[in-house]
C-alpha atoms as a PDB file:
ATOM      1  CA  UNK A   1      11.078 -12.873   0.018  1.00  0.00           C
ATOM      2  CA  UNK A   2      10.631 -16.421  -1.557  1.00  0.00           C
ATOM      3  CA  UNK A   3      11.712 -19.044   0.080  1.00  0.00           C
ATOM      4  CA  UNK A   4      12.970 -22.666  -1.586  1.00  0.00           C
ATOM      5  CA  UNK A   5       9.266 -23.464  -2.299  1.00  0.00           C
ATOM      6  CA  UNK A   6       8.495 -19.849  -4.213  1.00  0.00           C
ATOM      7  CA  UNK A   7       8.941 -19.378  -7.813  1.00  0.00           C
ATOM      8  CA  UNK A   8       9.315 -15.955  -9.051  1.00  0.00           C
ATOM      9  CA  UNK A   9       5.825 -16.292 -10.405  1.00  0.00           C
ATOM     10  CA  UNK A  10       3.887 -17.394  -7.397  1.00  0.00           C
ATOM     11  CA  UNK A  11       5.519 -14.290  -5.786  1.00  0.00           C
ATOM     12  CA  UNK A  12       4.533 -12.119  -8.086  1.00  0.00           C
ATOM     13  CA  UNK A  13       1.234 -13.528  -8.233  1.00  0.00           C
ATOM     14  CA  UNK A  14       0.383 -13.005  -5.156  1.00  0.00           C
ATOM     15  CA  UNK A  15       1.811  -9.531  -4.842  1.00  0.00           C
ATOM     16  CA  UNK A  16      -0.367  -8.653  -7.743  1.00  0.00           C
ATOM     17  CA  UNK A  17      -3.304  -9.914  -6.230  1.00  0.00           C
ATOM     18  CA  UNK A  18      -2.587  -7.702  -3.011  1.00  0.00           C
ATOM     19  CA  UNK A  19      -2.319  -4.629  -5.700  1.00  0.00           C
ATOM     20  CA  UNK A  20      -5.838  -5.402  -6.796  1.00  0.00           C
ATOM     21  CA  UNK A  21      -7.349  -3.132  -3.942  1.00  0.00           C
ATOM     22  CA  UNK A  22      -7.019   1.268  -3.678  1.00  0.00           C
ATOM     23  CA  UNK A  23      -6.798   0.365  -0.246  1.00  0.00           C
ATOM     24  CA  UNK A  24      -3.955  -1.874   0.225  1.00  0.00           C
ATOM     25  CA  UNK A  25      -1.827   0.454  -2.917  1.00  0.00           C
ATOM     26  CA  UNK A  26      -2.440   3.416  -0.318  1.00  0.00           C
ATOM     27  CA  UNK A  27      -1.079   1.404   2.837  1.00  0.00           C
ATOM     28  CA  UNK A  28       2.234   0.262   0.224  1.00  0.00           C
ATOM     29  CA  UNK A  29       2.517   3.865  -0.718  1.00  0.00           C
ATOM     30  CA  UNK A  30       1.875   5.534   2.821  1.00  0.00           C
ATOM     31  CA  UNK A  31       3.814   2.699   4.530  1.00  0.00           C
ATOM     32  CA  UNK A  32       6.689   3.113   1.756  1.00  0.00           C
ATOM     33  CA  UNK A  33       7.095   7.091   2.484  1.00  0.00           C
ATOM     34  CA  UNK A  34       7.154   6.748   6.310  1.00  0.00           C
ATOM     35  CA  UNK A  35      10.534   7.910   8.244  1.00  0.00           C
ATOM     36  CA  UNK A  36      10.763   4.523  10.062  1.00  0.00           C
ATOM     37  CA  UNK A  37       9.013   2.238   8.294  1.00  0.00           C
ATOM     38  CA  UNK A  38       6.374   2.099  11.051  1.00  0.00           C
ATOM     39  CA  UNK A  39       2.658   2.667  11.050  1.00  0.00           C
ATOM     40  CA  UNK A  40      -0.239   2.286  13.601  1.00  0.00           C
ATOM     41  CA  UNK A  41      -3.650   1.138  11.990  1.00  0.00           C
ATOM     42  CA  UNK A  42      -5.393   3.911  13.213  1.00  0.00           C
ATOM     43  CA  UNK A  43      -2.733   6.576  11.505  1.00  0.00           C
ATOM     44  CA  UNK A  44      -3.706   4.102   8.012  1.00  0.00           C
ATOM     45  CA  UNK A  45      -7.274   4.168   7.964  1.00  0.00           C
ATOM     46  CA  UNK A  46      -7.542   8.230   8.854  1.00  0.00           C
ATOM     47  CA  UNK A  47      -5.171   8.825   5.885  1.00  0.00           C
ATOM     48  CA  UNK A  48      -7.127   6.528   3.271  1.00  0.00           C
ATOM     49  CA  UNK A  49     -10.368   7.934   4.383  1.00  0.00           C
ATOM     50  CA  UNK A  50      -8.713  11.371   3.792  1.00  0.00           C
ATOM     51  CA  UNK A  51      -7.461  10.419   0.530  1.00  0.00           C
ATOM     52  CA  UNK A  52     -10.913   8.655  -0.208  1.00  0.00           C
ATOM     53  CA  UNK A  53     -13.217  11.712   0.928  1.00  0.00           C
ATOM     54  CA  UNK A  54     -10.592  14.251  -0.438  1.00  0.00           C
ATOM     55  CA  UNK A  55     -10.647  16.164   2.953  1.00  0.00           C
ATOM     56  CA  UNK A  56      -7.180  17.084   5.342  1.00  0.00           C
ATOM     57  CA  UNK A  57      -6.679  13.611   7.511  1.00  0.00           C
ATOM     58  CA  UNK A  58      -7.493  15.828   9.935  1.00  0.00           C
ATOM     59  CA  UNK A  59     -11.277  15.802   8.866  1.00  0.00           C
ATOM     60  CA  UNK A  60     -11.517  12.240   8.098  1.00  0.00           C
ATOM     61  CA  UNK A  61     -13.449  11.324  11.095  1.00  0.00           C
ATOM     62  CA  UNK A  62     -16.905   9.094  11.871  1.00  0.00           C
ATOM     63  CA  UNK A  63     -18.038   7.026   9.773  1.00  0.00           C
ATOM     64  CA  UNK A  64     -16.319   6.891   6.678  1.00  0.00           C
ATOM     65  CA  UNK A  65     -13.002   6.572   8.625  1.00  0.00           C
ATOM     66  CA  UNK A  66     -14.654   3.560  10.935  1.00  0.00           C
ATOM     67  CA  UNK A  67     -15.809   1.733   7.555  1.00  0.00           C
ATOM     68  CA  UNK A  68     -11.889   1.986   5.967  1.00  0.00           C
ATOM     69  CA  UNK A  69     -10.108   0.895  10.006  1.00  0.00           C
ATOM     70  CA  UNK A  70     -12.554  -2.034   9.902  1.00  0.00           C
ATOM     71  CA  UNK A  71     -11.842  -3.094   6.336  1.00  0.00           C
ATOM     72  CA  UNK A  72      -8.188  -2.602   6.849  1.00  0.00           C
ATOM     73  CA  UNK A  73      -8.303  -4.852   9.708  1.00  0.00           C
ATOM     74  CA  UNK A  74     -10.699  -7.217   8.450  1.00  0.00           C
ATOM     75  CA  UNK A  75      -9.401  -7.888   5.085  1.00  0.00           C
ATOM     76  CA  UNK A  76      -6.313  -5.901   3.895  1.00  0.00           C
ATOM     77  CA  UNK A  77      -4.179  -5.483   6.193  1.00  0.00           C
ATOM     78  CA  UNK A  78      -4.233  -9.589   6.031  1.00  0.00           C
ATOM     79  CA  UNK A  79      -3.555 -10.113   2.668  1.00  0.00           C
ATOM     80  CA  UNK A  80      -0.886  -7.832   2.466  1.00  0.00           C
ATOM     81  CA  UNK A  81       0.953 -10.140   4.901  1.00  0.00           C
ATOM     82  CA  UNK A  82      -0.163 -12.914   3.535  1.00  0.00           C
ATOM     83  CA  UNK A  83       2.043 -11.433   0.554  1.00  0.00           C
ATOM     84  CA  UNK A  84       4.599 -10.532   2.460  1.00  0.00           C
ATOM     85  CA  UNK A  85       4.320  -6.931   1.675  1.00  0.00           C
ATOM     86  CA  UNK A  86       3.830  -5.947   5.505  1.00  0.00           C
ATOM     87  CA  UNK A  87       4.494  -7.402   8.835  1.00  0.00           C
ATOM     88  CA  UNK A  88       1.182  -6.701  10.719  1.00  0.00           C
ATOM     89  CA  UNK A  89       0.670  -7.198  14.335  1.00  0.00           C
ATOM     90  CA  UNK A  90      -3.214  -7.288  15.164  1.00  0.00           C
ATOM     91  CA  UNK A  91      -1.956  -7.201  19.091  1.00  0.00           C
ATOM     92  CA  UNK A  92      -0.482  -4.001  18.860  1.00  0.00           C
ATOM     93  CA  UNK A  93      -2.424  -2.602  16.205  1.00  0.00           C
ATOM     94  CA  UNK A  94       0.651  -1.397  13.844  1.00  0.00           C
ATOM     95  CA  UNK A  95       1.805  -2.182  10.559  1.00  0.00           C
ATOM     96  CA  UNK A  96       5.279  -2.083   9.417  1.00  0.00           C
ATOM     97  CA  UNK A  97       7.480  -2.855   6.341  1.00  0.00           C
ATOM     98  CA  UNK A  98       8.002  -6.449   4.818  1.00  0.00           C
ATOM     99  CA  UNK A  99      10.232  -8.113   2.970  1.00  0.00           C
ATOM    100  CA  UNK A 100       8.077  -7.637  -0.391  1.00  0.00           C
ATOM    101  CA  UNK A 101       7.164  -3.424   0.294  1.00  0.00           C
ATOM    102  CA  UNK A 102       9.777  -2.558  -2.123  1.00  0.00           C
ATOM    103  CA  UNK A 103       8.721  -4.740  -4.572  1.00  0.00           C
ATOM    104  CA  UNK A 104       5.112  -3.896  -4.434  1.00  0.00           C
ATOM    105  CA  UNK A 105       6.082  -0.230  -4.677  1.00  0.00           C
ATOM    106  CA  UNK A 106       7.763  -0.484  -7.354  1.00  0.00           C
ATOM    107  CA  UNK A 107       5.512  -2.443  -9.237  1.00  0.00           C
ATOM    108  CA  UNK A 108       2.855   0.309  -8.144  1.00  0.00           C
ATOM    109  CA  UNK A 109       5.119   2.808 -10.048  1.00  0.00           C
ATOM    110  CA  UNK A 110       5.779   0.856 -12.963  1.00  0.00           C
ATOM    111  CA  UNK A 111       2.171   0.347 -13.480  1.00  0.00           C
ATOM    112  CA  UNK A 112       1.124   4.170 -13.176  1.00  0.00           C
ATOM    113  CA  UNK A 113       3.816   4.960 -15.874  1.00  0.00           C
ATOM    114  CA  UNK A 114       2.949   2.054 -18.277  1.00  0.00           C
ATOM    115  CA  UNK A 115      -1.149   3.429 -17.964  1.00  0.00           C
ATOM    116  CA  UNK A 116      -0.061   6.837 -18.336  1.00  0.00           C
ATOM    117  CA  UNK A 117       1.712   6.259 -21.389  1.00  0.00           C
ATOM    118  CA  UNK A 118      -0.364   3.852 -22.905  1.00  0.00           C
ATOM    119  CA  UNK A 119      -3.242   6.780 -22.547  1.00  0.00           C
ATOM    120  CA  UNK A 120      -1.158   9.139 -24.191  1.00  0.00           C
ATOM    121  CA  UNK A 121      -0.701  11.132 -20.922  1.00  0.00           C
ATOM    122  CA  UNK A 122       2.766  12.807 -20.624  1.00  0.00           C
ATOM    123  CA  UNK A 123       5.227  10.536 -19.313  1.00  0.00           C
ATOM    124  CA  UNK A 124       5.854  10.603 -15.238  1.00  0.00           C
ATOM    125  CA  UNK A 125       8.770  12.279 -14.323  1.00  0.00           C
ATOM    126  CA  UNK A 126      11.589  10.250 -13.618  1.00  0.00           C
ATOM    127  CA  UNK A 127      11.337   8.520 -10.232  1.00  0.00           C
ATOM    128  CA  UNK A 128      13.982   8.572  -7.362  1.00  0.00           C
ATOM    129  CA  UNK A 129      13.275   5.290  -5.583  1.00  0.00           C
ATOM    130  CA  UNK A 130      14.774   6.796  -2.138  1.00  0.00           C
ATOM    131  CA  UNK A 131      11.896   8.876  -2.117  1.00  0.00           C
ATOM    132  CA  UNK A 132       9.443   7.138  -3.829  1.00  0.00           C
ATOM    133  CA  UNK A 133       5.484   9.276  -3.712  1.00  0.00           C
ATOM    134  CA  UNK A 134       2.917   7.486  -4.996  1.00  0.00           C
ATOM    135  CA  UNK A 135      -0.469   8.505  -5.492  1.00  0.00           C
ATOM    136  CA  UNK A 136      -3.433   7.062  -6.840  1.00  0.00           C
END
């Protein structure tokens, strides 16, 4: 949210910095279609190293899924909050929605559409912000 100091632009700004990363669009999206709003780090990095790897989350294991929990806690997970996009508490290890999430998903969408049309793909179909799925 901005505050008295904040001008539209420096929001935006940094939001669009935080959308500069794969990694920090998939926690938006996969934070953005949870039922409460709610996610443990853990639950983040298996489903990005699924997504990443193209396997079930269930197979995103050793390695590759150690290399995106330590990024994600080193780096990301950071500057989304430093965006305001998520609340994340390092103590217990869980991520949850912030005052900017809706923002930055929407911006996410508006972004796929604009590509996608500038390419000459077929235009998305319409997009019910309740239920918002974003993929990369």
């Amino acid at each position: 949210m901005m505050n008295g100091n904040e001008n539209l632009s420096d929001v935006l700004a940094e939001v669009y910095h935080a959308l500069s990363a794969s990694r920090r669009c998939h926690v938006i999206q996969l934070l953005s279609e949870s039922e409460d709003g709610t996610l443990p780090v853990r639950d983040l990095a298996r489903e990005i190293a699924a997504i990443e790897q193209g396997v079930p989350p269930e197979r995103a294991t050793g390695e590759p899924y150690r290399n995106v929990y330590n990024a994600l806690s080193q780096t990301h997970l950071s500057t989304l909050s430093d965006a305001e996009i998520i609340i994340y508490d390092s103590n217990r290890q869980t991520v949850a929605a912030g005052p900017n999430l809706d923002i930055a998903s929407l911006l996410i969408v508006l972004n796929q559409a604009t590509y996608q049309t500038l390419r000459g793909d077929s235009l998305p179909e319409p997009v019910d912000f309740d239920s918002t799925s974003i993929s990369d």
